[in-house]
Protein backbone atom coordinates (compact mmCIF):
# COMPACT_ATOMS: atom_id res chain seq x y z
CA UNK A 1 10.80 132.28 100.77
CA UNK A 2 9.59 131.52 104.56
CA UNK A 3 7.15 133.16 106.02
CA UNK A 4 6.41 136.96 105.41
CA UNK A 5 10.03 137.89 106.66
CA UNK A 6 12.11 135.62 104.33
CA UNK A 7 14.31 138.12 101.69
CA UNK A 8 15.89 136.95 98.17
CA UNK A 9 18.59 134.97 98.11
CA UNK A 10 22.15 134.29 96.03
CA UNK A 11 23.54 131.33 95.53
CA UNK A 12 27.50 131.42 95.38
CA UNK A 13 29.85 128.85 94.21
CA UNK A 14 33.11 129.15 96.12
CA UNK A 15 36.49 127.52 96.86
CA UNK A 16 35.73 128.20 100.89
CA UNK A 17 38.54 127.54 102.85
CA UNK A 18 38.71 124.95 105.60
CA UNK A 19 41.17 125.90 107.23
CA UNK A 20 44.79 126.68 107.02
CA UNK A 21 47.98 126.30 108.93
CA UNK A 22 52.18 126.65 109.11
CA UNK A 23 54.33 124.25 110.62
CA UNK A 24 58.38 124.63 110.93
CA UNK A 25 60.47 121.70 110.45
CA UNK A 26 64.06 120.92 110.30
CA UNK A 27 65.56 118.96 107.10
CA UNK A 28 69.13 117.28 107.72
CA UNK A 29 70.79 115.89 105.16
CA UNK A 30 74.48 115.25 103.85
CA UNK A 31 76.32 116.32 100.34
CA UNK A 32 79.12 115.13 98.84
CA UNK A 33 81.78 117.39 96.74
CA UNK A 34 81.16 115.33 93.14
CA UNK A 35 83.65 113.79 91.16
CA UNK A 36 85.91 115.60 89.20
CA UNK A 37 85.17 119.03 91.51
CA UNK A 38 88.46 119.89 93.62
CA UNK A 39 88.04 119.72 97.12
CA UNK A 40 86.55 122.92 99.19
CA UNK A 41 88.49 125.35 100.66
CA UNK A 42 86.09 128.19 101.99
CA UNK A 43 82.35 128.26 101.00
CA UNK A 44 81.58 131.18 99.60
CA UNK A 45 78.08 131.46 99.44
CA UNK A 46 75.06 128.59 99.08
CA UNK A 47 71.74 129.50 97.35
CA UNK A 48 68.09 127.55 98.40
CA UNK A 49 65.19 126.50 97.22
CA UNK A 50 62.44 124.23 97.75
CA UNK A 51 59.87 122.78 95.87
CA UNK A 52 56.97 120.40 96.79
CA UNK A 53 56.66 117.44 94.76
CA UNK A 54 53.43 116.04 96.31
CA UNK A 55 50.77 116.26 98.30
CA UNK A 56 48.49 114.22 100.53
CA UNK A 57 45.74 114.65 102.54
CA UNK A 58 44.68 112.72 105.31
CA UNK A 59 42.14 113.70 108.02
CA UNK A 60 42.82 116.64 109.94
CA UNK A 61 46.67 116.57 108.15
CA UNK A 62 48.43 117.86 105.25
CA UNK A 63 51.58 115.34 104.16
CA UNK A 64 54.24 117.08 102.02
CA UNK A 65 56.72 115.13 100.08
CA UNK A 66 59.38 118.22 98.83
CA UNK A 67 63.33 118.49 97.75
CA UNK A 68 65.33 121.16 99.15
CA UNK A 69 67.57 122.42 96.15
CA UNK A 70 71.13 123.46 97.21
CA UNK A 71 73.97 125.81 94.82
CA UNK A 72 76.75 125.87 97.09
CA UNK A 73 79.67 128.35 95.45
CA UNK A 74 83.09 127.44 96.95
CA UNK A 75 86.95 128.47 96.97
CA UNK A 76 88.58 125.50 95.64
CA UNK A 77 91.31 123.91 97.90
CA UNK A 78 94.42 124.36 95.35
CA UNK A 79 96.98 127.24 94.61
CA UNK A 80 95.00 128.98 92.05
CA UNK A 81 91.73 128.90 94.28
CA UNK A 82 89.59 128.54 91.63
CA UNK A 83 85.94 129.27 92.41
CA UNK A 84 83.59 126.51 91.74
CA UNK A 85 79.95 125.28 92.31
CA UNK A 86 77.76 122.44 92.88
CA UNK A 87 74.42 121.17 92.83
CA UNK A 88 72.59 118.96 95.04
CA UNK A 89 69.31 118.12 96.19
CA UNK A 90 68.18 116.94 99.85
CA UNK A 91 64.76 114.97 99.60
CA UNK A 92 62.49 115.68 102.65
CA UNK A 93 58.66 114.60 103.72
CA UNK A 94 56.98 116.71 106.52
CA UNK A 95 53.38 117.48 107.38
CA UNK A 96 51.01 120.38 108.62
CA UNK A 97 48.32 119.94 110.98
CA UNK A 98 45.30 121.30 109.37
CA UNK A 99 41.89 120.24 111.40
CA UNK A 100 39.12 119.62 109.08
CA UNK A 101 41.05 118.47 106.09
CA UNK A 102 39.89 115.41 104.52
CA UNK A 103 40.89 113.57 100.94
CA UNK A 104 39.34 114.74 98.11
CA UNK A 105 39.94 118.31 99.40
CA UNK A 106 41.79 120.99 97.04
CA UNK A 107 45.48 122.35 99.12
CA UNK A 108 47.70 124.71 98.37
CA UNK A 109 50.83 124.36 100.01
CA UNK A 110 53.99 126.61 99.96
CA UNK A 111 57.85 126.17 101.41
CA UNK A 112 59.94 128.48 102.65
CA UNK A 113 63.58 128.14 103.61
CA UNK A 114 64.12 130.30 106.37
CA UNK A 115 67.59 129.36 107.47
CA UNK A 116 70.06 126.86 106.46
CA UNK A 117 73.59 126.10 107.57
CA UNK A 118 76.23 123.98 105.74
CA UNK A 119 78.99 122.35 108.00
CA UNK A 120 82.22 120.48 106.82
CA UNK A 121 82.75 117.11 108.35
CA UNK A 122 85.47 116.72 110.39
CA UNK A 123 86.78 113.34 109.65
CA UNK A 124 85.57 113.59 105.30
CA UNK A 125 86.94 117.04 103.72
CA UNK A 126 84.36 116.24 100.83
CA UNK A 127 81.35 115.90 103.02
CA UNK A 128 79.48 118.46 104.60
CA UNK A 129 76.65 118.20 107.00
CA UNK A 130 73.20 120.12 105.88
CA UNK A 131 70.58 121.91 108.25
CA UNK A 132 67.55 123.51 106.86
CA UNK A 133 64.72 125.24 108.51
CA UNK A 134 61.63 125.05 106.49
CA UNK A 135 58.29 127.01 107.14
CA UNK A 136 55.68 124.99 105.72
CA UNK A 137 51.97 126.72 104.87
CA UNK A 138 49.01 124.98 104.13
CA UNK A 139 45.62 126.17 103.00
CA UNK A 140 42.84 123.41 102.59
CA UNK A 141 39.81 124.50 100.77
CA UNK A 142 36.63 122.52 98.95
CA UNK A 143 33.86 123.73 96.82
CA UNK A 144 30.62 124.61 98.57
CA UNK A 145 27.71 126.14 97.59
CA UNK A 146 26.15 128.99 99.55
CA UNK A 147 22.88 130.50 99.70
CA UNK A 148 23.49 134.38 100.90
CA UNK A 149 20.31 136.44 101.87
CA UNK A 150 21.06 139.59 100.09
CA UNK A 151 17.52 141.82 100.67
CA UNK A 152 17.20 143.22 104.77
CA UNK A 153 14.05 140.89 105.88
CA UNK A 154 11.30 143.57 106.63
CA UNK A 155 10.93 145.28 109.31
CA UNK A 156 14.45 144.65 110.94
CA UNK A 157 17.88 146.98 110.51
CA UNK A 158 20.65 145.55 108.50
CA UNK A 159 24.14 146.28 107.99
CA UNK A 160 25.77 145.21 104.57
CA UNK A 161 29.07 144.90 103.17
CA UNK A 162 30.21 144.45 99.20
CA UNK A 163 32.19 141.79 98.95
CA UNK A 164 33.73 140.34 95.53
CA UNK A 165 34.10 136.53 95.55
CA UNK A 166 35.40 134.13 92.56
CA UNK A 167 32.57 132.33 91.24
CA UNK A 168 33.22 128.41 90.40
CA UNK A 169 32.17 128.02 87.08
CA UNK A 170 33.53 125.00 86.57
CA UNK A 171 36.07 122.79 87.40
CA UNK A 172 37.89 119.50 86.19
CA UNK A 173 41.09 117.76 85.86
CA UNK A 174 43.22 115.65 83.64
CA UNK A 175 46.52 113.15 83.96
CA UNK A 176 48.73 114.22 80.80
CA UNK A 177 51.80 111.94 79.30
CA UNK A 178 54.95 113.55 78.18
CA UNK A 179 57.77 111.52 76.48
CA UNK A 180 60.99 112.54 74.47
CA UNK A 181 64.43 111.44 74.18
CA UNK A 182 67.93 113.91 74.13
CA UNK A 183 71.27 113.46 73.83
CA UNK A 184 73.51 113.49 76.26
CA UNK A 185 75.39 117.09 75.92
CA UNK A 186 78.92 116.43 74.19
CA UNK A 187 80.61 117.78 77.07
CA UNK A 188 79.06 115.32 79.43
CA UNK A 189 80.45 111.92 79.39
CA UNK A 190 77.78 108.62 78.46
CA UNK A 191 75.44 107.50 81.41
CA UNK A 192 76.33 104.72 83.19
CA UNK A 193 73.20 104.51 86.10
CA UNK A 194 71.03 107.30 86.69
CA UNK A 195 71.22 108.56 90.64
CA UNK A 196 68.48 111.14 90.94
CA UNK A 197 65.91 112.92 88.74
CA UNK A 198 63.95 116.29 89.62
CA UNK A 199 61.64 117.84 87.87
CA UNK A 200 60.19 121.51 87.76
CA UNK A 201 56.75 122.32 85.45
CA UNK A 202 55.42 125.65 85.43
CA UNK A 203 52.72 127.02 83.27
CA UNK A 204 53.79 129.67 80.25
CA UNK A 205 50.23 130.47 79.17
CA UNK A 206 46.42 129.65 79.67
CA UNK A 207 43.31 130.12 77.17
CA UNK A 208 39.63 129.59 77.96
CA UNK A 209 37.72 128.76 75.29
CA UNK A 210 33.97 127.34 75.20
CA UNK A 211 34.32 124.35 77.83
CA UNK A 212 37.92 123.87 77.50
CA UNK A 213 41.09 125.17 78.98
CA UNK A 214 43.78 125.16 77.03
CA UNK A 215 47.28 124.93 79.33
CA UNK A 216 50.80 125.46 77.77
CA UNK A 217 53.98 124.94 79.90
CA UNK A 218 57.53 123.86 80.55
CA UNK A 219 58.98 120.62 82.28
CA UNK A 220 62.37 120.83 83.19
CA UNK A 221 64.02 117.47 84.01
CA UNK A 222 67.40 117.26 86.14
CA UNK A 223 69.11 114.47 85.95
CA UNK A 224 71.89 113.26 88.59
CA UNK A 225 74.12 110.03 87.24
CA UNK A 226 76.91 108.22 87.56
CA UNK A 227 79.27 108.65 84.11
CA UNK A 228 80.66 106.24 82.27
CA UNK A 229 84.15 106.26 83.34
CA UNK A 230 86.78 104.76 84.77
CA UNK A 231 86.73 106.78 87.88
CA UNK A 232 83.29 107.04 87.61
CA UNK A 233 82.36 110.78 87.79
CA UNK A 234 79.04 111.68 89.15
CA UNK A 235 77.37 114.46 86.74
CA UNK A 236 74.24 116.22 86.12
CA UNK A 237 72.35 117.48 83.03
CA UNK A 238 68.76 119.07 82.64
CA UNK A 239 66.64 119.47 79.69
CA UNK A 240 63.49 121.46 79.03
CA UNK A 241 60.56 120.29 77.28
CA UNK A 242 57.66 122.38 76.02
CA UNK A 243 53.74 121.19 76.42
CA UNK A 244 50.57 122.15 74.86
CA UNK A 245 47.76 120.20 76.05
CA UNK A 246 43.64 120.74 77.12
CA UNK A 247 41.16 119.94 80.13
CA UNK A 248 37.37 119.73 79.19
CA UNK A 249 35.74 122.12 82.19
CA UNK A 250 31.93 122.15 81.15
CA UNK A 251 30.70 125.53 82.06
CA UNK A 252 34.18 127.15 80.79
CA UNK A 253 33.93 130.48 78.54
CA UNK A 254 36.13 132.72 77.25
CA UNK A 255 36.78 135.48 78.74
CA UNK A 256 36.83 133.76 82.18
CA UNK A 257 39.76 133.47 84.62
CA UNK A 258 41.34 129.92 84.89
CA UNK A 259 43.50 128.42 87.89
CA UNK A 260 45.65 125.91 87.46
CA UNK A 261 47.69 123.52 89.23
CA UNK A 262 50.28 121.28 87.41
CA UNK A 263 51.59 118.28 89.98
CA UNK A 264 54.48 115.81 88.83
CA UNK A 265 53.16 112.38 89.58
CA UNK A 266 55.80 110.07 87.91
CA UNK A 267 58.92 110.68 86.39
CA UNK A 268 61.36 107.95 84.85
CA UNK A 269 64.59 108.41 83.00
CA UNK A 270 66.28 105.57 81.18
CA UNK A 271 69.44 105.03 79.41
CA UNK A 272 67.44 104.66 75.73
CA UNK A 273 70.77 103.41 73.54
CA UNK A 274 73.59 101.14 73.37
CA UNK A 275 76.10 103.47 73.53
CA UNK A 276 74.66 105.10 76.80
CA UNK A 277 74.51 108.85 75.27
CA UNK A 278 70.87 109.40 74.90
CA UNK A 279 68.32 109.13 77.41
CA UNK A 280 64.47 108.56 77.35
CA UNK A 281 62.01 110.86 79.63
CA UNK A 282 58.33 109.33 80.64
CA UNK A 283 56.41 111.19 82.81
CA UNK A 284 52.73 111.97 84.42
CA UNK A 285 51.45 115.23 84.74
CA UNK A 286 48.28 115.72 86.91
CA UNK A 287 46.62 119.34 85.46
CA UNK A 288 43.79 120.92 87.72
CA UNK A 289 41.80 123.49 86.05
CA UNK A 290 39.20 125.97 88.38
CA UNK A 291 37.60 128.25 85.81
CA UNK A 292 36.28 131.41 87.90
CA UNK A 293 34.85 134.40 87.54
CA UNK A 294 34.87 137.54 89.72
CA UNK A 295 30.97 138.08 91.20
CA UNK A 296 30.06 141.09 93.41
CA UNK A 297 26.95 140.49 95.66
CA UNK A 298 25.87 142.56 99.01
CA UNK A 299 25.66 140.34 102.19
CA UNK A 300 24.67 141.19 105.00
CA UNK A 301 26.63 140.66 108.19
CA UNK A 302 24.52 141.66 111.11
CA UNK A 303 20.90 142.25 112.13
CA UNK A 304 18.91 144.06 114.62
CA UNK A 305 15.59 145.17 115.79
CA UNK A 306 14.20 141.54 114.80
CA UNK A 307 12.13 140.10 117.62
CA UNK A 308 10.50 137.63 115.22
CA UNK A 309 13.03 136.25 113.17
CA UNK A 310 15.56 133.75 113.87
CA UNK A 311 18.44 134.26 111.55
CA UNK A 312 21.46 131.86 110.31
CA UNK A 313 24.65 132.82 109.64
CA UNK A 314 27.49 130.82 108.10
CA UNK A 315 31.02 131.60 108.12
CA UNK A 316 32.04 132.87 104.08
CA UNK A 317 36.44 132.45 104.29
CA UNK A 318 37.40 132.65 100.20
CA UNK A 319 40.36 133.98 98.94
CA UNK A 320 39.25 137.04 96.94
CA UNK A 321 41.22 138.28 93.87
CA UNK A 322 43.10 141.87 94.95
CA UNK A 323 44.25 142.21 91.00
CA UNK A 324 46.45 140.73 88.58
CA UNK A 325 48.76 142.79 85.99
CA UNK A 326 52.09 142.08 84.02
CA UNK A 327 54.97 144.19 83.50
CA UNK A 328 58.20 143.22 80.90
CA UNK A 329 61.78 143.33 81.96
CA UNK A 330 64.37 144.14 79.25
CA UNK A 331 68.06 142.65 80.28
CA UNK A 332 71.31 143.49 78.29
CA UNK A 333 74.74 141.74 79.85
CA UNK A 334 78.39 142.09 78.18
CA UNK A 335 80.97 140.06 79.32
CA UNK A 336 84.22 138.64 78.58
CA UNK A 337 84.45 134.33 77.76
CA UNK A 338 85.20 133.17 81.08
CA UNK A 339 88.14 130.98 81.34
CA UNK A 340 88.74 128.17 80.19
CA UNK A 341 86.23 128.48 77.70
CA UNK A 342 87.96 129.61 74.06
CA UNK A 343 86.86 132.57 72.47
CA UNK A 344 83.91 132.67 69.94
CA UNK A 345 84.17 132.25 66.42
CA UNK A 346 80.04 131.75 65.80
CA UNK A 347 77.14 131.78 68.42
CA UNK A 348 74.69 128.45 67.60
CA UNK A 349 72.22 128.41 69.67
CA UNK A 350 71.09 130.67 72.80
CA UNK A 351 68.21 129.10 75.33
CA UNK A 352 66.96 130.39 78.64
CA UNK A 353 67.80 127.03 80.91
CA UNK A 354 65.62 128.63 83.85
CA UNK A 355 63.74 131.84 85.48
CA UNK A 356 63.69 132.02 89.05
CA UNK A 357 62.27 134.58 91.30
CA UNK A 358 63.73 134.82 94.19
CA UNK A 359 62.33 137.43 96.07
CA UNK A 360 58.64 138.78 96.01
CA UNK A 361 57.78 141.86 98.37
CA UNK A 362 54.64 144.10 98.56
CA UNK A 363 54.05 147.74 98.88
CA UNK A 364 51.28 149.71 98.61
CA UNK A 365 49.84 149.18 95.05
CA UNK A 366 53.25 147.19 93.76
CA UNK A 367 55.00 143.90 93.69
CA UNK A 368 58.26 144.02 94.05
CA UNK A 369 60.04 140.86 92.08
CA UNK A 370 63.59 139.67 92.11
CA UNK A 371 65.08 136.72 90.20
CA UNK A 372 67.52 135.49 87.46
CA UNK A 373 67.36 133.60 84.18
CA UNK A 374 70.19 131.31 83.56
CA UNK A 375 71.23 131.44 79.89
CA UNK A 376 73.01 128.46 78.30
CA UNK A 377 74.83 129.93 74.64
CA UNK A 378 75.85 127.30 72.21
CA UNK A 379 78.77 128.16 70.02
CA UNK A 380 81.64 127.08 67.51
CA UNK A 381 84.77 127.87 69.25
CA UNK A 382 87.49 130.37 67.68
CA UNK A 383 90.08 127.31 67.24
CA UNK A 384 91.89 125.21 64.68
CA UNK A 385 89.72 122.61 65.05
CA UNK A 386 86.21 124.88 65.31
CA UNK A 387 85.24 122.49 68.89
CA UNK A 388 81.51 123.40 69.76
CA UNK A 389 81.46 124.31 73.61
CA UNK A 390 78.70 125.73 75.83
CA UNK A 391 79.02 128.70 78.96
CA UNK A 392 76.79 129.86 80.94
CA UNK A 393 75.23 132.99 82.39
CA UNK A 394 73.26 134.03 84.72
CA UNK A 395 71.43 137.66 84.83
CA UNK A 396 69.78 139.57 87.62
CA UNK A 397 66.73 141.16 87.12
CA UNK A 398 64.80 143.59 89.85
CA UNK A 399 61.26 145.06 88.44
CA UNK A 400 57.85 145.72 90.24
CA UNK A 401 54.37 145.35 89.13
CA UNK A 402 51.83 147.22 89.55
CA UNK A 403 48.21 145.87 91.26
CA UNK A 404 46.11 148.48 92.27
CA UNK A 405 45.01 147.72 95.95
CA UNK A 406 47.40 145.36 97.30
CA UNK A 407 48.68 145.74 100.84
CA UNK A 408 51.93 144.07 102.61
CA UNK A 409 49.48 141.41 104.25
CA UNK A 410 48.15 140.13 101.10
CA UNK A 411 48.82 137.01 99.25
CA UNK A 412 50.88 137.54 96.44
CA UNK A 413 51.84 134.25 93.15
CA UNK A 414 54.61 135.34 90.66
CA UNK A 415 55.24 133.98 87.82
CA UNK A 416 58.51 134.95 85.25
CA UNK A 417 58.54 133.89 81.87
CA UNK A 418 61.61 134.52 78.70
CA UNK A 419 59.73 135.68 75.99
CA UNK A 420 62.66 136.58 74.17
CA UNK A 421 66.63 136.21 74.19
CA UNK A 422 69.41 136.27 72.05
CA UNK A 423 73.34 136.57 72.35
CA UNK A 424 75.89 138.19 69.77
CA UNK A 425 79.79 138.31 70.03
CA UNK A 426 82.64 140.71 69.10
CA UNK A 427 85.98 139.19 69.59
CA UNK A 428 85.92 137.87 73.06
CA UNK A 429 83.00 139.83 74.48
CA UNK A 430 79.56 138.42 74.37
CA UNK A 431 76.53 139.85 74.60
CA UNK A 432 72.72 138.66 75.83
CA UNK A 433 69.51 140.36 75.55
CA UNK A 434 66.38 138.81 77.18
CA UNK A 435 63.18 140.39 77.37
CA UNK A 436 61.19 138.69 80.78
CA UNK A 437 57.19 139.19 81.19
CA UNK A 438 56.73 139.15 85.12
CA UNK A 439 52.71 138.78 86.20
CA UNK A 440 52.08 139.17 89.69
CA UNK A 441 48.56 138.23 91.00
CA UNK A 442 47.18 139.46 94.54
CA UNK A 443 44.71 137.61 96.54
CA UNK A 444 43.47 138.20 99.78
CA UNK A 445 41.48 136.27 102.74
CA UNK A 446 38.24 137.38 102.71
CA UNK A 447 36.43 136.37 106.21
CA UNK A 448 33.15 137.23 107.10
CA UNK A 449 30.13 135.80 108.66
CA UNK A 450 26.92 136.09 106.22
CA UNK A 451 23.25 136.00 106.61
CA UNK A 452 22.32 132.51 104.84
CA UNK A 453 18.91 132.36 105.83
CA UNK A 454 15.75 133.58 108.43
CA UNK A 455 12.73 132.20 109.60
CA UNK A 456 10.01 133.51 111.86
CA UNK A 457 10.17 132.92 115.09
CA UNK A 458 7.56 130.46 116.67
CA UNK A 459 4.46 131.90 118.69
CA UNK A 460 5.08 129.30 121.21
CA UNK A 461 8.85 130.08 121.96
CA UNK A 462 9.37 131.67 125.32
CA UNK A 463 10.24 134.57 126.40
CA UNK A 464 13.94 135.66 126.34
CA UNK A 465 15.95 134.24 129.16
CA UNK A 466 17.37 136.90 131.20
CA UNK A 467 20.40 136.48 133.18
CA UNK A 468 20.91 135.57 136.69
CA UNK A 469 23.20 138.86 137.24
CA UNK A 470 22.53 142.95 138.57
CA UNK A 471 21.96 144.90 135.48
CA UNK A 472 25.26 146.53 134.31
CA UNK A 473 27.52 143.38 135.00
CA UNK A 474 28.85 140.58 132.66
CA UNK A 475 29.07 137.33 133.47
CA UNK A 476 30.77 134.32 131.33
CA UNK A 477 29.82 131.82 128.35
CA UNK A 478 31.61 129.16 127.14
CA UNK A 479 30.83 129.24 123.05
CA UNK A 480 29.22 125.98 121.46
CA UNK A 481 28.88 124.72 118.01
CA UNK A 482 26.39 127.01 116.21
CA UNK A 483 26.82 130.12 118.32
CA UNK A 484 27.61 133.55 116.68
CA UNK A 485 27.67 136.24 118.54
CA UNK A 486 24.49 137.56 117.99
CA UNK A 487 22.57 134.31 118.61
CA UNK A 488 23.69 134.04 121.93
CA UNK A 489 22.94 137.89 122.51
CA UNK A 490 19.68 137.46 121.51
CA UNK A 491 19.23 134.40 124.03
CA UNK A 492 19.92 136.87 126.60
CA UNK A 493 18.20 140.13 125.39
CA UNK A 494 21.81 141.37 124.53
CA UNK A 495 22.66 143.17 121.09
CA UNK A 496 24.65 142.55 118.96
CA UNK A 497 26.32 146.04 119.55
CA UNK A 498 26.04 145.44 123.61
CA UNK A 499 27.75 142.21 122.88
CA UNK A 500 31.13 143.52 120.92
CA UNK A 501 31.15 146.24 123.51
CA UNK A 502 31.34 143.95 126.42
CA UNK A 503 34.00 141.76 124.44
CA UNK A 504 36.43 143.71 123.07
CA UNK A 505 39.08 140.86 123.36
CA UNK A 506 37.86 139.40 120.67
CA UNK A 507 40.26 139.41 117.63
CA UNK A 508 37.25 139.14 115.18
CA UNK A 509 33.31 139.40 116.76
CA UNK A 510 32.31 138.06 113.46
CA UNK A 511 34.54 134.66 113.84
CA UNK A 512 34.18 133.20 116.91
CA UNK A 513 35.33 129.19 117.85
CA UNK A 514 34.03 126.42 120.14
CA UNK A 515 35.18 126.90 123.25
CA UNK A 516 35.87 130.59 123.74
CA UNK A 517 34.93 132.49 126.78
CA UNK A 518 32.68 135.74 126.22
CA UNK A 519 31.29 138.08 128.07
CA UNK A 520 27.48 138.71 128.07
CA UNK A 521 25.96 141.58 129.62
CA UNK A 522 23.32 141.81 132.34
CA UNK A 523 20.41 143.32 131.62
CA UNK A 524 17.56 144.07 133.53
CA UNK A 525 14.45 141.76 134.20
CA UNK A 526 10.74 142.27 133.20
């Protein structure tokens, strides 16, 4: 406590943002119609995606290392125009300016592809020039402790606000080693230098226990190479492998929520045999657990009627948790064995390859979600010599979840998961079922400017300064470090009222920068 005036206090634990920013950038890039593909004819459509692969922070700047992902779908250039598609990836490194940032700082970044066009070259009928346009967002935000005056000192008038805030319990992270080798499909021919390799990770299931966070997920490795033949085909294959692993977080119970943030921070891929049909996977995952837990406390954000107390407030910017809920998708596709695949005899094996969402919209209350899961079904074909072959199949899905209190403006992570599929066939039709669980979580900005502290005011300070100006008028004040708006009311004999009334320019009274120009209103001397 201080003096006679000083109230209780709160301390919070918070992830309080920095400060955040969005850049646009351009990615150019060329692709190259693979080996054996036919030559393209007319593209029919191309589908995007990018993903960030790291992250650094230097002062004041946020540098993103990403791969925009391209499926390009294409008439081929032959008499039966054949429709085909290919894969490729464009690699691409960009920043954000972000002032305040510094290393050691926790970042969120996300990538948007807003536009992209895909040109043929004029003089290369297997080349075609690539232009993206990227939004890039970044959000930079570091733990900080803050002590929030939560009774009205005596003697003044308050006004309060609830706000709910995610309390840092704890937080810790851990470097995790996954290896495995696979076999080279039997439809892909041996490995003669690997080109590229991408990788995608993405979390299938979290547990707190006492101290511990227990993390389950998925790492799915593409892999670009040359084959093994005489006209040396380039190919690509992708395999999924499963994790279980734990972070120690000392404060961690159950019952709490967890964050976490899986980063690829090496990946090799190496031919592991003699005979070039079986490749070896090493690679580093960095896991970042924040264990939090939702707190409600009453701040308050202004103060009047206090001649004697000198009061502090400190700018509170957390992202606040809206709500989080699930909802389960059932999917059920027929369709006929696309040609040239032979009909069935017996399914093998059925595997969800992928899930991506690629659409996320809010409405009042609901998230909106579109994706697909790409199915990849195994089988013995319905031949002489019973060949095992492998299709593939994608299915749509459209579903919304439902989060009580989200708006369009909010902040919205979705994450889509196969809990389930299977396939069956009946002479040449085939059928999948997948069940999907689809969790949507909302967050919001919360931005305020909080009482931290009060003291009493001196008996020696002076008497307010009163301004140079006829009663009634305004004149102008350039904002310095330190100033809210009521501090530099109460310089002047303003309040805090008088001073949002004589500026209502201001986007938000409770948020205002160095270097702003405010007015301050005149009042009268004596």
């Amino acid at each position: 406590m201080v003096g006679t005036v000083a109230p209780g206090t709160e301390r919070l634990r918070v992830n309080q943002v920095v400060s955040e920013n969005t850049a646009q950038t351009v990615v150019r890039g060329t692709v190259t119609v693979p080996d054996p593909k036919p030559d393209v004819e007319k593209v029919l459509s191309t589908e995007k995606s990018a993903k960030v692969r790291s992250v650094e922070i230097v002062p004041d700047k946020v540098i993103v290392n990403g791969a925009l992902s391209l499926q390009i779908v294409y008439v081929a250039f032959e008499p039966a125009q054949s429709v085909h598609s290919m894969h490729q990836t464009i690699n691409f490194t960009t920043f954000v300016d972000v002032p305040g940032a510094l290393p050691g700082m926790d970042v969120d970044v996300d990538v948007t592809v807003e536009d992209i066009t895909v040109t043929r070259q004029a003089n290369h009928p297997r080349r075609f020039d690539v232009a993206a346009v990227l939004e890039v967002s970044a959000r930079v935000s570091d733990v900080m402790d803050l002590d929030v005056v939560t009774q009205c000192p005596a003697g003044c008038t308050c006004e309060t606000e609830e706000v709910t805030v995610d309390q840092l319990m704890g937080s810790n992270r851990r470097q995790v080693m996954i290896s495995d080798e696979f076999d080279v499909p039997d439809e892909k021919p041996p490995v003669e230098k690997v080109l590229d390799t991408d990788v995608k990770v993405e979390t299938t299931n979290t547990r707190v226990l006492k101290n511990k966070v227990i993390v389950e997920g998925a790492a799915t490795v593409t892999v670009t190479y040359v084959g093994m033949l005489p006209d040396q085909p380039v190919h690509s294959l992708h395999r999924t492998f499963k994790f279980s692993d734990f972070v120690d977080v000392p404060g961690a119970a159950q019952g709490m929520n967890v964050r976490v943030d899986i980063r690829v921070e090496n990946v090799d891929v190496d031919v592991s045999n003699a005979k070039c049909d079986r490749l070896r996977v090493d690679m580093v995952l960095g896991i970042t657990a924040n264990v939090v837990e939702p707190r409600t406390v009453q701040v308050i954000t202004e103060l009047s009627n206090c001649p004697n107390v000198n009061p502090t407030f400190t700018d509170l910017k957390v992202e606040s948790l809206v709500g989080e809920n699930t909802s389960q998708v059932i999917l059920k596709d027929t369709f006929e064995t696309p040609d040239p695949k032979p009909d069935v005899e017996k399914i093998l094996d059925t595997t969800a390859d992928k899930v991506t969402v690629t659409e996320t919209r809010i409405i009042n209350d609901k998230v909106i979600v579109t994706g697909n899961i790409d199915v990849q079904i195994v089988y013995v074909a319905a031949e002489p010599d019973q060949s095992v072959h492998a299709l593939h199949r994608r299915l749509p899905f459209r579903t919304f979840v439902e989060v009580m209190g989200a708006r369009e403006d909010d902040d919205v992570d979705v994450t889509a998961r196969v809990e389930f599929v299977t396939s069956s066939a009946k002479g040449c039709e085939i059928t999948v079922e997948a069940v999907v669980k689809v969790t949507a979580r909302v967050t919001q900005t919360l931005e305020r400017q909080v009482l931290t502290s009060v003291a009493p005011v001196p008996t020696t300070v002076s008497p307010a300064t009163t301004t140079p100006c006829p009663p009634g008028s305004t004149f102008e004040y350039i904002v310095k470090q330190g100033d809210t708006l009521y501090s530099i009311g109460r310089k002047y004999g303003v309040s805090l009222n008088e001073m949002k009334a004589a500026n209502p320019q201001l986007p938000d009274p409770n948020n205002i920068k160095v270097g702003m120009v405010i007015n301050v209103p005149c009042v009268a001397m004596g």
